[in-house]
C-alpha atoms as a PDB file:
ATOM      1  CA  UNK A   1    -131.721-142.292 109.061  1.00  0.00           C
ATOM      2  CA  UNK A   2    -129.093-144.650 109.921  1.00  0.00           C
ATOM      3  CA  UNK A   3    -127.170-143.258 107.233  1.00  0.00           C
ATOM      4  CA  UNK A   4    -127.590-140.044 108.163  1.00  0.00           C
ATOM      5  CA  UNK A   5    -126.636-140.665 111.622  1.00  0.00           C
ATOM      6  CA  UNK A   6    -123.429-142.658 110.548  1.00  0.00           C
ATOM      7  CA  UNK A   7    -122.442-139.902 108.215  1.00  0.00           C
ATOM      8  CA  UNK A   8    -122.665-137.136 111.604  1.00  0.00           C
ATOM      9  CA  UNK A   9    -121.029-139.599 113.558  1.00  0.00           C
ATOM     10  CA  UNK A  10    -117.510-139.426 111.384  1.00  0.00           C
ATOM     11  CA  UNK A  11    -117.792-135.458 112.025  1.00  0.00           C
ATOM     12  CA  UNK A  12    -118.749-135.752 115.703  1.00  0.00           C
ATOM     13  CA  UNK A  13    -115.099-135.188 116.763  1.00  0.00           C
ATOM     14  CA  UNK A  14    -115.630-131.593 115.814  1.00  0.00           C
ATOM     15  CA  UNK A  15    -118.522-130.902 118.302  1.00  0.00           C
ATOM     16  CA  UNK A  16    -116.957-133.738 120.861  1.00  0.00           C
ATOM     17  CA  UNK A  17    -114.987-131.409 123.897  1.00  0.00           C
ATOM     18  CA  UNK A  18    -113.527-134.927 124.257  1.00  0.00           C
ATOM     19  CA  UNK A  19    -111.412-134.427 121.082  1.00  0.00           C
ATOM     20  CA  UNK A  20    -108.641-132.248 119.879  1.00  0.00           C
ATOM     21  CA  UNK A  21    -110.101-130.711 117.147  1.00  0.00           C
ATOM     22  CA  UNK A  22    -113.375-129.684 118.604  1.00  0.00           C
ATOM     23  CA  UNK A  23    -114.212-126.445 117.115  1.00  0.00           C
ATOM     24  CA  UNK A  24    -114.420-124.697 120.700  1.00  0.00           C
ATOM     25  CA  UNK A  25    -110.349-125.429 120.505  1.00  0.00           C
ATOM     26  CA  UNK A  26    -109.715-124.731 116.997  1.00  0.00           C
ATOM     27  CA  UNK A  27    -111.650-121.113 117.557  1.00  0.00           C
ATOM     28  CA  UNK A  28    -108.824-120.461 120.881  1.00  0.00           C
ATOM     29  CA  UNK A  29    -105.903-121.771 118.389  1.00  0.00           C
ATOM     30  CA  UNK A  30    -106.996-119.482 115.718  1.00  0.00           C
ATOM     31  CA  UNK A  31    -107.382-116.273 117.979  1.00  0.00           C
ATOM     32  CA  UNK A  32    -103.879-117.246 119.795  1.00  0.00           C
ATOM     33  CA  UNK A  33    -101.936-117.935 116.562  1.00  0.00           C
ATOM     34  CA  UNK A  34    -103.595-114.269 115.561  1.00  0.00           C
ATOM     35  CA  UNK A  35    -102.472-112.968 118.882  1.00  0.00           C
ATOM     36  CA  UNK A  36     -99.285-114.129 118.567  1.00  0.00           C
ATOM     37  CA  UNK A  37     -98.493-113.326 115.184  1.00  0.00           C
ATOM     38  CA  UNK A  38     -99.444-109.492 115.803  1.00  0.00           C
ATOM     39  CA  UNK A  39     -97.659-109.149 118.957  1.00  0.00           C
ATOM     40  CA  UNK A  40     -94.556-111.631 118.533  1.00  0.00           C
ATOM     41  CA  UNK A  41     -94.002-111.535 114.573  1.00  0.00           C
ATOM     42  CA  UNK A  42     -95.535-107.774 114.366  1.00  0.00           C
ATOM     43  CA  UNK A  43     -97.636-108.618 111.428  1.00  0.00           C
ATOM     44  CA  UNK A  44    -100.487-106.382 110.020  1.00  0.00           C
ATOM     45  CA  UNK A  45    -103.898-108.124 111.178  1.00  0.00           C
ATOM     46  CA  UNK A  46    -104.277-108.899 107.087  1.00  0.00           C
ATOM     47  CA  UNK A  47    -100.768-110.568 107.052  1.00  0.00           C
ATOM     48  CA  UNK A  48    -101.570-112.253 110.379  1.00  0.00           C
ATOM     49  CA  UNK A  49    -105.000-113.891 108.986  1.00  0.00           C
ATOM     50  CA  UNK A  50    -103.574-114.798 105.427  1.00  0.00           C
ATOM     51  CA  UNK A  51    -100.840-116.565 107.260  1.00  0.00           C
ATOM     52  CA  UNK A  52    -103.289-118.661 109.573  1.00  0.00           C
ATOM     53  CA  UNK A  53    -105.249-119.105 106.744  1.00  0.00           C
ATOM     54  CA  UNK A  54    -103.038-119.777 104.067  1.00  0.00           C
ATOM     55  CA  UNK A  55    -104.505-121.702 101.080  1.00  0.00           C
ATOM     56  CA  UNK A  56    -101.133-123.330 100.073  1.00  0.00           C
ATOM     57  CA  UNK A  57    -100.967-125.612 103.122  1.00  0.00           C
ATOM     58  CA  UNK A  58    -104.876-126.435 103.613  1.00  0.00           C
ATOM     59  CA  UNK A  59    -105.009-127.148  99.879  1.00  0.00           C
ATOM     60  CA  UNK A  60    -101.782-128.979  99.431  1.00  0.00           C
ATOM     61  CA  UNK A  61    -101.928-132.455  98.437  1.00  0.00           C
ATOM     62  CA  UNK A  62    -100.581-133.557 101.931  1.00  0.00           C
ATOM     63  CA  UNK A  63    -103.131-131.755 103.533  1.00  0.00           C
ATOM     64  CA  UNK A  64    -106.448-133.334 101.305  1.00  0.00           C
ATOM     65  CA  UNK A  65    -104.613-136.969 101.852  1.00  0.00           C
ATOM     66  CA  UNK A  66    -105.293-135.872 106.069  1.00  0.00           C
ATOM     67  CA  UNK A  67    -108.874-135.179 105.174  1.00  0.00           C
ATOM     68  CA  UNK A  68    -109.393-138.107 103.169  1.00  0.00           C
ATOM     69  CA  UNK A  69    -107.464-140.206 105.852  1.00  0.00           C
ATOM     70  CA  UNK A  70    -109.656-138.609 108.925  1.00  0.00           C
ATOM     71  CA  UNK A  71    -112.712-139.899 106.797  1.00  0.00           C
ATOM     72  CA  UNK A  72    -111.905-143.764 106.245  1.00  0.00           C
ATOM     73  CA  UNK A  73    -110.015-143.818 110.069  1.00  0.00           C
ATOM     74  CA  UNK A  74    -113.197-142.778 111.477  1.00  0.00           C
ATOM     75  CA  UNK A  75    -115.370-145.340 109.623  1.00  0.00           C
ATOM     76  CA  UNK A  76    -112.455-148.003 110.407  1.00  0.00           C
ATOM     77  CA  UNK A  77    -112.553-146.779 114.471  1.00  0.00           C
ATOM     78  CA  UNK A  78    -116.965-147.285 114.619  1.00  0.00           C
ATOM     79  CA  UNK A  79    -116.306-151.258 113.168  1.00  0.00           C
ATOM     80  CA  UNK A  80    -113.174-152.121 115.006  1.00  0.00           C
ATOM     81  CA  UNK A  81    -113.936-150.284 118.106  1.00  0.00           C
ATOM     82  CA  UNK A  82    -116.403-152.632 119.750  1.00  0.00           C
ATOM     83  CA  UNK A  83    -113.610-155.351 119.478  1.00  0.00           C
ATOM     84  CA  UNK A  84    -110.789-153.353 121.700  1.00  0.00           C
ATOM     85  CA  UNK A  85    -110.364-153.811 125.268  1.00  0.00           C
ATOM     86  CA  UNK A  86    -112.014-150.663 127.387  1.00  0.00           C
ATOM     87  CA  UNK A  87    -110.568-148.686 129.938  1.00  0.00           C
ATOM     88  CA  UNK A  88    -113.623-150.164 132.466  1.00  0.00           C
ATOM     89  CA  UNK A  89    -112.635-153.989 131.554  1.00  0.00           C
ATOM     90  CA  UNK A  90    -109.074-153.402 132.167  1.00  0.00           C
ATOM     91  CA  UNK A  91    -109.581-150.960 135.534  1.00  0.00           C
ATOM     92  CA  UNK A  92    -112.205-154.119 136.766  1.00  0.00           C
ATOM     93  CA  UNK A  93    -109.457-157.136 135.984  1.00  0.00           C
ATOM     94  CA  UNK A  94    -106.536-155.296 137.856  1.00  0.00           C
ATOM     95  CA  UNK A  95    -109.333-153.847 140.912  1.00  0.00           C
ATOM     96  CA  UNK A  96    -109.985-157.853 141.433  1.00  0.00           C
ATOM     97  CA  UNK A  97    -106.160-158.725 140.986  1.00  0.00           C
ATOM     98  CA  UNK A  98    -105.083-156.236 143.418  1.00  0.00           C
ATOM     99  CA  UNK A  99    -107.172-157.801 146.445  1.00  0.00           C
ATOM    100  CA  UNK A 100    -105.321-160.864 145.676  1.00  0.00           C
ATOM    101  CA  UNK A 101    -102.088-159.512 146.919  1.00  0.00           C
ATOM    102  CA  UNK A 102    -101.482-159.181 150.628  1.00  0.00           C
ATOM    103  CA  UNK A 103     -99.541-155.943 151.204  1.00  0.00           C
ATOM    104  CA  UNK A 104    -101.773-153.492 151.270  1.00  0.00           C
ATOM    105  CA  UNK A 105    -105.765-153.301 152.003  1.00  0.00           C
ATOM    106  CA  UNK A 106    -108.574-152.527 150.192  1.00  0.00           C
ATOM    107  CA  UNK A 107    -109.870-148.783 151.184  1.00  0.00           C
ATOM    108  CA  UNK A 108    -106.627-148.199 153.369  1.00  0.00           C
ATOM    109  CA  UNK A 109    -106.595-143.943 152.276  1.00  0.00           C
ATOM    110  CA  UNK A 110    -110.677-144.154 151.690  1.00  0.00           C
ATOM    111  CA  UNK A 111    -110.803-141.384 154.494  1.00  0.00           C
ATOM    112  CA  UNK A 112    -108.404-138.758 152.634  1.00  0.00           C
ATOM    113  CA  UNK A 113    -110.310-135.712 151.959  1.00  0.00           C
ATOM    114  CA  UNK A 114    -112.325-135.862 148.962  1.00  0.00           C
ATOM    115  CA  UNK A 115    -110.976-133.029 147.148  1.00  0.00           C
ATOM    116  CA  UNK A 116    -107.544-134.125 147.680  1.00  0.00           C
ATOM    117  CA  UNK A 117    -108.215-137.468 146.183  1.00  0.00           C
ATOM    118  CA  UNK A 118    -109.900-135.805 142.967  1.00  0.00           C
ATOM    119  CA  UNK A 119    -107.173-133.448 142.286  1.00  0.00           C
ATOM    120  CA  UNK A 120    -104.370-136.867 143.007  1.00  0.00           C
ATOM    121  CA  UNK A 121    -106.607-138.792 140.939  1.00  0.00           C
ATOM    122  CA  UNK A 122    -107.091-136.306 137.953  1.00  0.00           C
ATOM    123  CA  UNK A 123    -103.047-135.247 138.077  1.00  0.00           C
ATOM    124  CA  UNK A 124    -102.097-138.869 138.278  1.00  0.00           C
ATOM    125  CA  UNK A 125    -104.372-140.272 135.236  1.00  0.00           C
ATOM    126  CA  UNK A 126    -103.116-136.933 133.204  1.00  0.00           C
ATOM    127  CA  UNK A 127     -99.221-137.691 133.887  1.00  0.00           C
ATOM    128  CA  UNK A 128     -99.660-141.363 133.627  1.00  0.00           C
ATOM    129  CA  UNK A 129    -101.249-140.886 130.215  1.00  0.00           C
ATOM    130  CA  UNK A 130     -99.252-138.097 129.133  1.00  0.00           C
ATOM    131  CA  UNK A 131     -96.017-140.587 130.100  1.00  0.00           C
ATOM    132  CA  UNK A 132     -97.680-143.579 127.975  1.00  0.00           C
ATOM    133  CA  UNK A 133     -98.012-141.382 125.300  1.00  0.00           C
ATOM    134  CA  UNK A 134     -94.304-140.398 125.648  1.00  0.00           C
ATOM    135  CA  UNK A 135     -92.821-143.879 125.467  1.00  0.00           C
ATOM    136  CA  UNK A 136     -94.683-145.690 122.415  1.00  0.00           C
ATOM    137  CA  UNK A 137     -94.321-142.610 120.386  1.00  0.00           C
ATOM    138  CA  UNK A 138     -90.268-143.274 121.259  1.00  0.00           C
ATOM    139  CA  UNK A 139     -90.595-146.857 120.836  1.00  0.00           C
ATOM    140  CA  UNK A 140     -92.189-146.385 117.247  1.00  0.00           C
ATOM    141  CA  UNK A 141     -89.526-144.149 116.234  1.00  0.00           C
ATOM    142  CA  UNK A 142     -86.910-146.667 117.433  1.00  0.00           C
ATOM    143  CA  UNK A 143     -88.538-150.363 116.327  1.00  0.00           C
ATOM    144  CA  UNK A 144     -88.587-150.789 112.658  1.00  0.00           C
ATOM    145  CA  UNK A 145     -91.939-152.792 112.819  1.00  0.00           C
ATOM    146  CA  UNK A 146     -93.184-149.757 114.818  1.00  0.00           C
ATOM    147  CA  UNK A 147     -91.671-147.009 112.370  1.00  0.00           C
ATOM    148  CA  UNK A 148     -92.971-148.561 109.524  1.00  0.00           C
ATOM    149  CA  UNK A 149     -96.826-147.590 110.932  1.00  0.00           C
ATOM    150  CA  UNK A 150     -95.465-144.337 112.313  1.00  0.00           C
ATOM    151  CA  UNK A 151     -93.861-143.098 108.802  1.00  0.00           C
ATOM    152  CA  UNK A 152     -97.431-142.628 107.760  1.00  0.00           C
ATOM    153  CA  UNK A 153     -98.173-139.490 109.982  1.00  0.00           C
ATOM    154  CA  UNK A 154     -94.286-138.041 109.112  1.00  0.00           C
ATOM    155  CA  UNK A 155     -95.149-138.561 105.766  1.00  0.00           C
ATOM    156  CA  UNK A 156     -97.229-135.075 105.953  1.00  0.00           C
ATOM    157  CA  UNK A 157     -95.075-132.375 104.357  1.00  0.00           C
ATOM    158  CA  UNK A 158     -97.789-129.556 105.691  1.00  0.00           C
ATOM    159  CA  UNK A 159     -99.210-129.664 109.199  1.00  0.00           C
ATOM    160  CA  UNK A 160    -102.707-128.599 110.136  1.00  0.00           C
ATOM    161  CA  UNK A 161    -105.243-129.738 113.000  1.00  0.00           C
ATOM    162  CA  UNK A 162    -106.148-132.570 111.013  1.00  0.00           C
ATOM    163  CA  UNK A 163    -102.762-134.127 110.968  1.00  0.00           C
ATOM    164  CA  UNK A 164    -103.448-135.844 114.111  1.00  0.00           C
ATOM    165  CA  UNK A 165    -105.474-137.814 112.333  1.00  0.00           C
ATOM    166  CA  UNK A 166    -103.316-139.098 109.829  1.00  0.00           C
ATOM    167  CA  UNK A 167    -102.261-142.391 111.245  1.00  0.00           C
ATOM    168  CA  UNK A 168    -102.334-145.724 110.140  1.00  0.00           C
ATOM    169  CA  UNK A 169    -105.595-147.695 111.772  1.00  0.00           C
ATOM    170  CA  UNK A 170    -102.698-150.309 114.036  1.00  0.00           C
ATOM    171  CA  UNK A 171    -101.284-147.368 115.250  1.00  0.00           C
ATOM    172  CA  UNK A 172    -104.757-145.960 116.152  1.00  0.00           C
ATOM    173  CA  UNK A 173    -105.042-149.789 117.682  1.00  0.00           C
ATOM    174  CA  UNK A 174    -102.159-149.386 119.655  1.00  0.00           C
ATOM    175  CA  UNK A 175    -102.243-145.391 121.046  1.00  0.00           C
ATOM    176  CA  UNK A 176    -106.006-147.233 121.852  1.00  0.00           C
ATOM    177  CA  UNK A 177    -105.099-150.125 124.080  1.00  0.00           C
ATOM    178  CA  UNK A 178    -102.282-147.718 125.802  1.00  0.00           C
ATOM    179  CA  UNK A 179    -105.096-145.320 126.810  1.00  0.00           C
ATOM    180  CA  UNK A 180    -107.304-147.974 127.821  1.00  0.00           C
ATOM    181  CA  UNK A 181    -104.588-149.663 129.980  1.00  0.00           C
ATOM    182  CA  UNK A 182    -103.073-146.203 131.228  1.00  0.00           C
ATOM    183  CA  UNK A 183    -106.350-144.964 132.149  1.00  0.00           C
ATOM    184  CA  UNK A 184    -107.524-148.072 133.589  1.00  0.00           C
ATOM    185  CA  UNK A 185    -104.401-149.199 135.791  1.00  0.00           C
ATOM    186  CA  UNK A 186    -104.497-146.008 137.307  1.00  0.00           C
ATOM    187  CA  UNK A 187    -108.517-145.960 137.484  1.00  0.00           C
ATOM    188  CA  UNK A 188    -108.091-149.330 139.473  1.00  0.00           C
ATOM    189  CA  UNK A 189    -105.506-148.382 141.730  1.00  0.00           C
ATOM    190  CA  UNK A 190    -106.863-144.943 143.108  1.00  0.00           C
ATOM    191  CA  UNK A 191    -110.133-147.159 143.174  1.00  0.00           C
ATOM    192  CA  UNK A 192    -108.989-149.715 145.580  1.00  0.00           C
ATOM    193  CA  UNK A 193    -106.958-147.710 147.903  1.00  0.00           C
ATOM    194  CA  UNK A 194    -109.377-144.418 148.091  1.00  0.00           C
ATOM    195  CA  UNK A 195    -113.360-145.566 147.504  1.00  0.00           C
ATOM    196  CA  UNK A 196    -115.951-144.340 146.348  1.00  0.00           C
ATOM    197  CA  UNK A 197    -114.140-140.828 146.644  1.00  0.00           C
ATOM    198  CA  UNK A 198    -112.581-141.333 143.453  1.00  0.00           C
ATOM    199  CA  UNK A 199    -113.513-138.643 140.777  1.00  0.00           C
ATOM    200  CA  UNK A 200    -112.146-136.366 137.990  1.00  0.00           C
ATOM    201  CA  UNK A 201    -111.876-132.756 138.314  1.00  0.00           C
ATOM    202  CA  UNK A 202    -113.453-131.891 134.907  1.00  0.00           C
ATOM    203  CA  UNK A 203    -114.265-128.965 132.521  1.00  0.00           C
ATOM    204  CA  UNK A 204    -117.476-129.753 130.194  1.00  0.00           C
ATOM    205  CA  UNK A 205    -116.758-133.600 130.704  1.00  0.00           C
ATOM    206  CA  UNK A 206    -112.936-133.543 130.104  1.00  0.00           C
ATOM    207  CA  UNK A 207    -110.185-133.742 132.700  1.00  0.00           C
ATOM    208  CA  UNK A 208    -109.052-130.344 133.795  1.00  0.00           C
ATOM    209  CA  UNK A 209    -105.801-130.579 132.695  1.00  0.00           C
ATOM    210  CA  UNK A 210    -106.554-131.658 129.391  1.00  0.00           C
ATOM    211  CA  UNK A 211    -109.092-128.987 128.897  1.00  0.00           C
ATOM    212  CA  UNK A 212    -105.842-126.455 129.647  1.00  0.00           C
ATOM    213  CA  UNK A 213    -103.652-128.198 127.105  1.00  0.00           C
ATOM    214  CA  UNK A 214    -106.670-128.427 124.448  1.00  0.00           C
ATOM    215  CA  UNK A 215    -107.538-124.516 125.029  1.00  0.00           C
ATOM    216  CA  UNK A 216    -104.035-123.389 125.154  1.00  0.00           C
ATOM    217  CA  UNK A 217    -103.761-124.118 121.388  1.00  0.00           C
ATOM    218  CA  UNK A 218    -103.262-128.004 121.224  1.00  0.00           C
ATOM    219  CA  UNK A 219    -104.081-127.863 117.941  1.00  0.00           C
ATOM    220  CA  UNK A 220    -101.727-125.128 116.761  1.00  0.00           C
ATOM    221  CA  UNK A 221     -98.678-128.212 117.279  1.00  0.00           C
ATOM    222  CA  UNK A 222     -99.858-129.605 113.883  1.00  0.00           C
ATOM    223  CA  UNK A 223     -99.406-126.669 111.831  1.00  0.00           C
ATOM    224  CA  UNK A 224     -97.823-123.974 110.607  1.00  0.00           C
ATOM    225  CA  UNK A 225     -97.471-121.426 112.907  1.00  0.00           C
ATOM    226  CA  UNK A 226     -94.478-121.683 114.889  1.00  0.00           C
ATOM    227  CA  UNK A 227     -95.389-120.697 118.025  1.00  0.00           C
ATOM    228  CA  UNK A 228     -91.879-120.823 120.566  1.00  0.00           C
ATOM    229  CA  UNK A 229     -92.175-120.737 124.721  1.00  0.00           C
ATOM    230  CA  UNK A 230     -89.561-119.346 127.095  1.00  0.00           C
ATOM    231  CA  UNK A 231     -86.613-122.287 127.087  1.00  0.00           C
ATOM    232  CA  UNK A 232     -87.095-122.536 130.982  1.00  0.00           C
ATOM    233  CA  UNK A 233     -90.925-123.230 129.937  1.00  0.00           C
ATOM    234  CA  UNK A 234     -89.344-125.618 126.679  1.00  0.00           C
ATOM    235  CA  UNK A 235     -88.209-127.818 129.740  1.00  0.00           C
ATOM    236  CA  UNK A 236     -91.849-128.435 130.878  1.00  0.00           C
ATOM    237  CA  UNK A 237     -93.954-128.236 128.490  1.00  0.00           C
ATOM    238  CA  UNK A 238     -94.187-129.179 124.626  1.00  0.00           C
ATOM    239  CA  UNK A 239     -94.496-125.858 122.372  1.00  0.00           C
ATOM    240  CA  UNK A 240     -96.193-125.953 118.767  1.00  0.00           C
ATOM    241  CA  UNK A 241     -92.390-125.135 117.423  1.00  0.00           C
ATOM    242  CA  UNK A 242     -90.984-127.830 119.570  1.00  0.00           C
ATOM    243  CA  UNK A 243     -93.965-130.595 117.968  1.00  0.00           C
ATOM    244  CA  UNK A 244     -92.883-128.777 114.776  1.00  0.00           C
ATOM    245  CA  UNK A 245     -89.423-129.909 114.842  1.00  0.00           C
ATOM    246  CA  UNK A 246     -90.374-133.044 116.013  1.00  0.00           C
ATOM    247  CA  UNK A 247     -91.819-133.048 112.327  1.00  0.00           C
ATOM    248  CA  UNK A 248     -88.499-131.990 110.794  1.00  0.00           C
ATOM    249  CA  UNK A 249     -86.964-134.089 108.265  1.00  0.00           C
ATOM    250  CA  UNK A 250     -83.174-132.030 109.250  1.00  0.00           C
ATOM    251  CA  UNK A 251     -81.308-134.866 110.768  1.00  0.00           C
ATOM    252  CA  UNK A 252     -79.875-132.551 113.721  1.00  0.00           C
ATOM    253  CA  UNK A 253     -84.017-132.912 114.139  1.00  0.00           C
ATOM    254  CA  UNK A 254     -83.732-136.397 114.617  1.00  0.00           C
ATOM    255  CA  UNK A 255     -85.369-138.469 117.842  1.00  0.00           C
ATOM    256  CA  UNK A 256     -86.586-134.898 119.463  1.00  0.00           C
ATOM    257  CA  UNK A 257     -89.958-133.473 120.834  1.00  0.00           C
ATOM    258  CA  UNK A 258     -91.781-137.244 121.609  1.00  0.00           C
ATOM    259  CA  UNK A 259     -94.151-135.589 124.387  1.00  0.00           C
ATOM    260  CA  UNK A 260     -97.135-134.651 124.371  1.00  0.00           C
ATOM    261  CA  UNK A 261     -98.185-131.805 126.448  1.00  0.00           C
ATOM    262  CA  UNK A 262     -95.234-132.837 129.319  1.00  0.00           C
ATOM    263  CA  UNK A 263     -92.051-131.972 127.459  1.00  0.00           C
ATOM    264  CA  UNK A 264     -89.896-133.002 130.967  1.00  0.00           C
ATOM    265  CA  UNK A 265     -90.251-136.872 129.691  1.00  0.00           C
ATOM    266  CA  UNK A 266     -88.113-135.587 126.787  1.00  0.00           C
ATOM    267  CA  UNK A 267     -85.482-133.444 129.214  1.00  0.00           C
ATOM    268  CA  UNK A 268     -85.476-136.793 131.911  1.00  0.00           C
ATOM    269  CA  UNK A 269     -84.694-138.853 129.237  1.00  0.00           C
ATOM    270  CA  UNK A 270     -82.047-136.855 126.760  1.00  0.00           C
ATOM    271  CA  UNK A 271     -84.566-136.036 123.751  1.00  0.00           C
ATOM    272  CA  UNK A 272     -85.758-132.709 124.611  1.00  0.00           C
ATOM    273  CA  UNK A 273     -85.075-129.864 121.455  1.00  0.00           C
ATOM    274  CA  UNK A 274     -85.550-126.446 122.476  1.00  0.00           C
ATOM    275  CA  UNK A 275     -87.303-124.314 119.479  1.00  0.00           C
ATOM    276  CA  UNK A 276     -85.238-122.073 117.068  1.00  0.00           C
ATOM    277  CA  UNK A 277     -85.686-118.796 116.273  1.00  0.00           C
ATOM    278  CA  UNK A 278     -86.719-117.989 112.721  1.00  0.00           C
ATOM    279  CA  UNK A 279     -86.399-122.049 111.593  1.00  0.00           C
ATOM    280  CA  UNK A 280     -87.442-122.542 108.562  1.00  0.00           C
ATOM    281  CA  UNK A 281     -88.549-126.375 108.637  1.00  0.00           C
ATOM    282  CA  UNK A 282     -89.275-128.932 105.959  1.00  0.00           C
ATOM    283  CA  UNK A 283     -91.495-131.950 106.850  1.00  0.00           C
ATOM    284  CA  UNK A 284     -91.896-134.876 105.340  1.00  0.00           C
ATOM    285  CA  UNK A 285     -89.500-138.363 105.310  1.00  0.00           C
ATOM    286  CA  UNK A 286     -86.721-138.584 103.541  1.00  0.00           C
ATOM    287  CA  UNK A 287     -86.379-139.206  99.398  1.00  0.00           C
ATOM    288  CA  UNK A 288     -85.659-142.752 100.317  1.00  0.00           C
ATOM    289  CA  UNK A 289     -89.213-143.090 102.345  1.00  0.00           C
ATOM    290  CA  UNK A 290     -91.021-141.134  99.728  1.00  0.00           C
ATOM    291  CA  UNK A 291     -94.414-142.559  98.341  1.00  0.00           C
ATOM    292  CA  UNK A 292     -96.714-141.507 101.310  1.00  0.00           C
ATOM    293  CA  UNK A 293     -97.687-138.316 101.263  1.00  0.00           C
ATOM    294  CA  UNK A 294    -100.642-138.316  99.202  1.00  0.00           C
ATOM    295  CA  UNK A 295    -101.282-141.531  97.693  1.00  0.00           C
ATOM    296  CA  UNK A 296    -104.230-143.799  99.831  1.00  0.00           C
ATOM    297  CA  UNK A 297    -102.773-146.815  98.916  1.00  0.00           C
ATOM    298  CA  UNK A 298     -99.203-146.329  99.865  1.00  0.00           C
ATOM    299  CA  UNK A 299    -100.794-144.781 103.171  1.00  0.00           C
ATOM    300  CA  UNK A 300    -102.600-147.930 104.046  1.00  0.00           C
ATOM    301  CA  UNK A 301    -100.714-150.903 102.271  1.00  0.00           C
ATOM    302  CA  UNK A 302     -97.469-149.544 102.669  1.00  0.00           C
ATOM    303  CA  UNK A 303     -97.139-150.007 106.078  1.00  0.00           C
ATOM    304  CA  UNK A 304     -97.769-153.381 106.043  1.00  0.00           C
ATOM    305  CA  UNK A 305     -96.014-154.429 103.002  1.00  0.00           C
ATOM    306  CA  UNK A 306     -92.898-152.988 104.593  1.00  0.00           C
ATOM    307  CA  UNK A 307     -93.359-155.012 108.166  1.00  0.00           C
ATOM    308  CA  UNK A 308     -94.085-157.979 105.833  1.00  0.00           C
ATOM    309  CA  UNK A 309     -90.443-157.652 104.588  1.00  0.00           C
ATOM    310  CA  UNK A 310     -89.024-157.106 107.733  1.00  0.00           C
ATOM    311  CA  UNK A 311     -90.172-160.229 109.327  1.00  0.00           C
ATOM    312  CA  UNK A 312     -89.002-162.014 106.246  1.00  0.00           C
ATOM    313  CA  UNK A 313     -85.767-160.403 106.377  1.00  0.00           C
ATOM    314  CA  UNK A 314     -85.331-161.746 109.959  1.00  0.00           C
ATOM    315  CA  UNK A 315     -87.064-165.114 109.295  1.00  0.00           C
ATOM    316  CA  UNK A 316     -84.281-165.902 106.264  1.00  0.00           C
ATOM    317  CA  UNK A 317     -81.574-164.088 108.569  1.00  0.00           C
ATOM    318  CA  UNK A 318     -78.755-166.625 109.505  1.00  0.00           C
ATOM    319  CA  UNK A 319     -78.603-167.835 112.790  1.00  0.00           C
ATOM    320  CA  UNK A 320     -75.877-166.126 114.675  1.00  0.00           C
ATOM    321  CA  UNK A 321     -73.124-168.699 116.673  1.00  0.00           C
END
């Protein structure tokens, strides 16, 4: 039985609302990419589903290296998981730090009305997590340490739902401890200044606004269906062909797209790429960075062989005068 029950628990993402890829989502992305495709591209509803379902990316070598990698991350994630900070310990450490300070009281708003503190409280925990999200996926692209983890998802030369999933476990680590301090500074804060009134607006467990991203075709940002917003709308919010390009090995590509679901982090801070009409992308890394895409070894070891000569590089590295 325990068996059993570890083997459903690697699949539970796919029945978790919680997660991405929960088939409830993956059913909307799959009727909106059809949507789309018959309205936008004006394709024949037996183009439109051989295009959605086309064997040559879910088969592709890149693609079974994503299944094989979602496998062995979720095994990794149920031993190491127990070990990571949680949101709760985090939220409790800064809730007892913040009545040490003297400039504010505990409970000073705790008579706001309480649906005006859930909706502050569920917008603020979105933004500040969507933000988070925004600023270690730029700092891995721009830290060499960092890139070196990173490279493993760009090393996927076909995108699909799963590709989310193809990350090495320290980046899983770190994307895990930024949730858990995001989440939990902001937990702590609304805590201490509103009450007990404190609550998430939520949608079958999940945050509102995350339910709207997830059922608006999350998934459809990892894969191949290029699916383009209005350019005023390009300012606002991240569009499967904007993630897409993100993905794009074309160096005009380069250091665009790192939001989320918020694509104004990217416009604020001079990394915002609209979409392109008709692009025909390539993904991947570059023939210098090759060796990832389907190999488990290289996905895992390489990584960390790769940091190990950077800090040596630095360690031999003449001092500078």
């Amino acid at each position: 039985m325990d068996y059993l029950d570890s083997l459903v628990s690697i699949f539970s993402d796919f029945v978790n609302p919680r997660k991405r890829v929960f088939l409830g989502y993956l059913a909307l992305s799959i009727l909106i990419a059809f949507v789309w495709l018959l309205i936008a591209r004006r394709n024949s509803m037996g183009q439109a589903l051989g295009r959605i379902f086309d064997r040559k990316i879910f088969f592709s070598g890149s693609s079974k290296a994503d299944y094989k990698v979602f496998v062995i991350n979720q095994i990794i994630a149920m031993i190491i998981s127990p070990m990571l900070l949680t949101q709760i310990a985090i939220a409790t450490a800064l809730f007892f730090a913040l009545h040490e300070q003297g400039f504010i009281s505990k409970g000073v708003f705790e008579d706001t009305n309480a649906g005006l503190v859930v909706a502050l409280f569920s917008a603020a925990i979105f933004i500040v997590d969507d933000f988070t999200k925004y600023l270690l996926h730029r700092w891995m692209h721009r830290w060499p340490s960092l890139w070196a983890i990173h490279k493993v998802h760009h090393s996927a030369t076909t995108l699909t739902p799963v590709t989310v999933y193809r990350v090495h476990p320290l980046e899983g680590v770190l994307f895990g401890l930024r949730s858990a301090i995001a989440q939990g500074a902001v937990l702590s804060i609304f805590v201490f200044l509103f009450g007990d009134t404190v609550d998430l607006y939520t949608v079958v467990g999940v945050n509102v606004l995350v339910f709207v991203f997830h059922v608006t075709g999350s998934n459809l940002r990892h894969s191949h269906i290029g699916i383009r917003y209005w350019p005023w709308l390009e300012h606002i919010l991240i569009s499967p062909a904007q993630h897409q390009l993100h993905h794009s090995i074309a160096r005009r590509h380069y250091d665009k797209n790192f939001g989320v679901a918020l694509a104004v982090w990217d416009w604020l801070f001079g990394s915002l790429g609209l979409s392109e009409e008709d692009e025909s992308l390539e993904f991947g890394l570059e023939p210098g960075e090759k060796g990832y895409e389907t190999g488990l070894k290289g996905l895992y070891l390489g990584p960390l062989q790769e940091i190990a000569r950077i800090a040596k590089r630095r360690v031999s590295a003449p001092l500078k005068r």
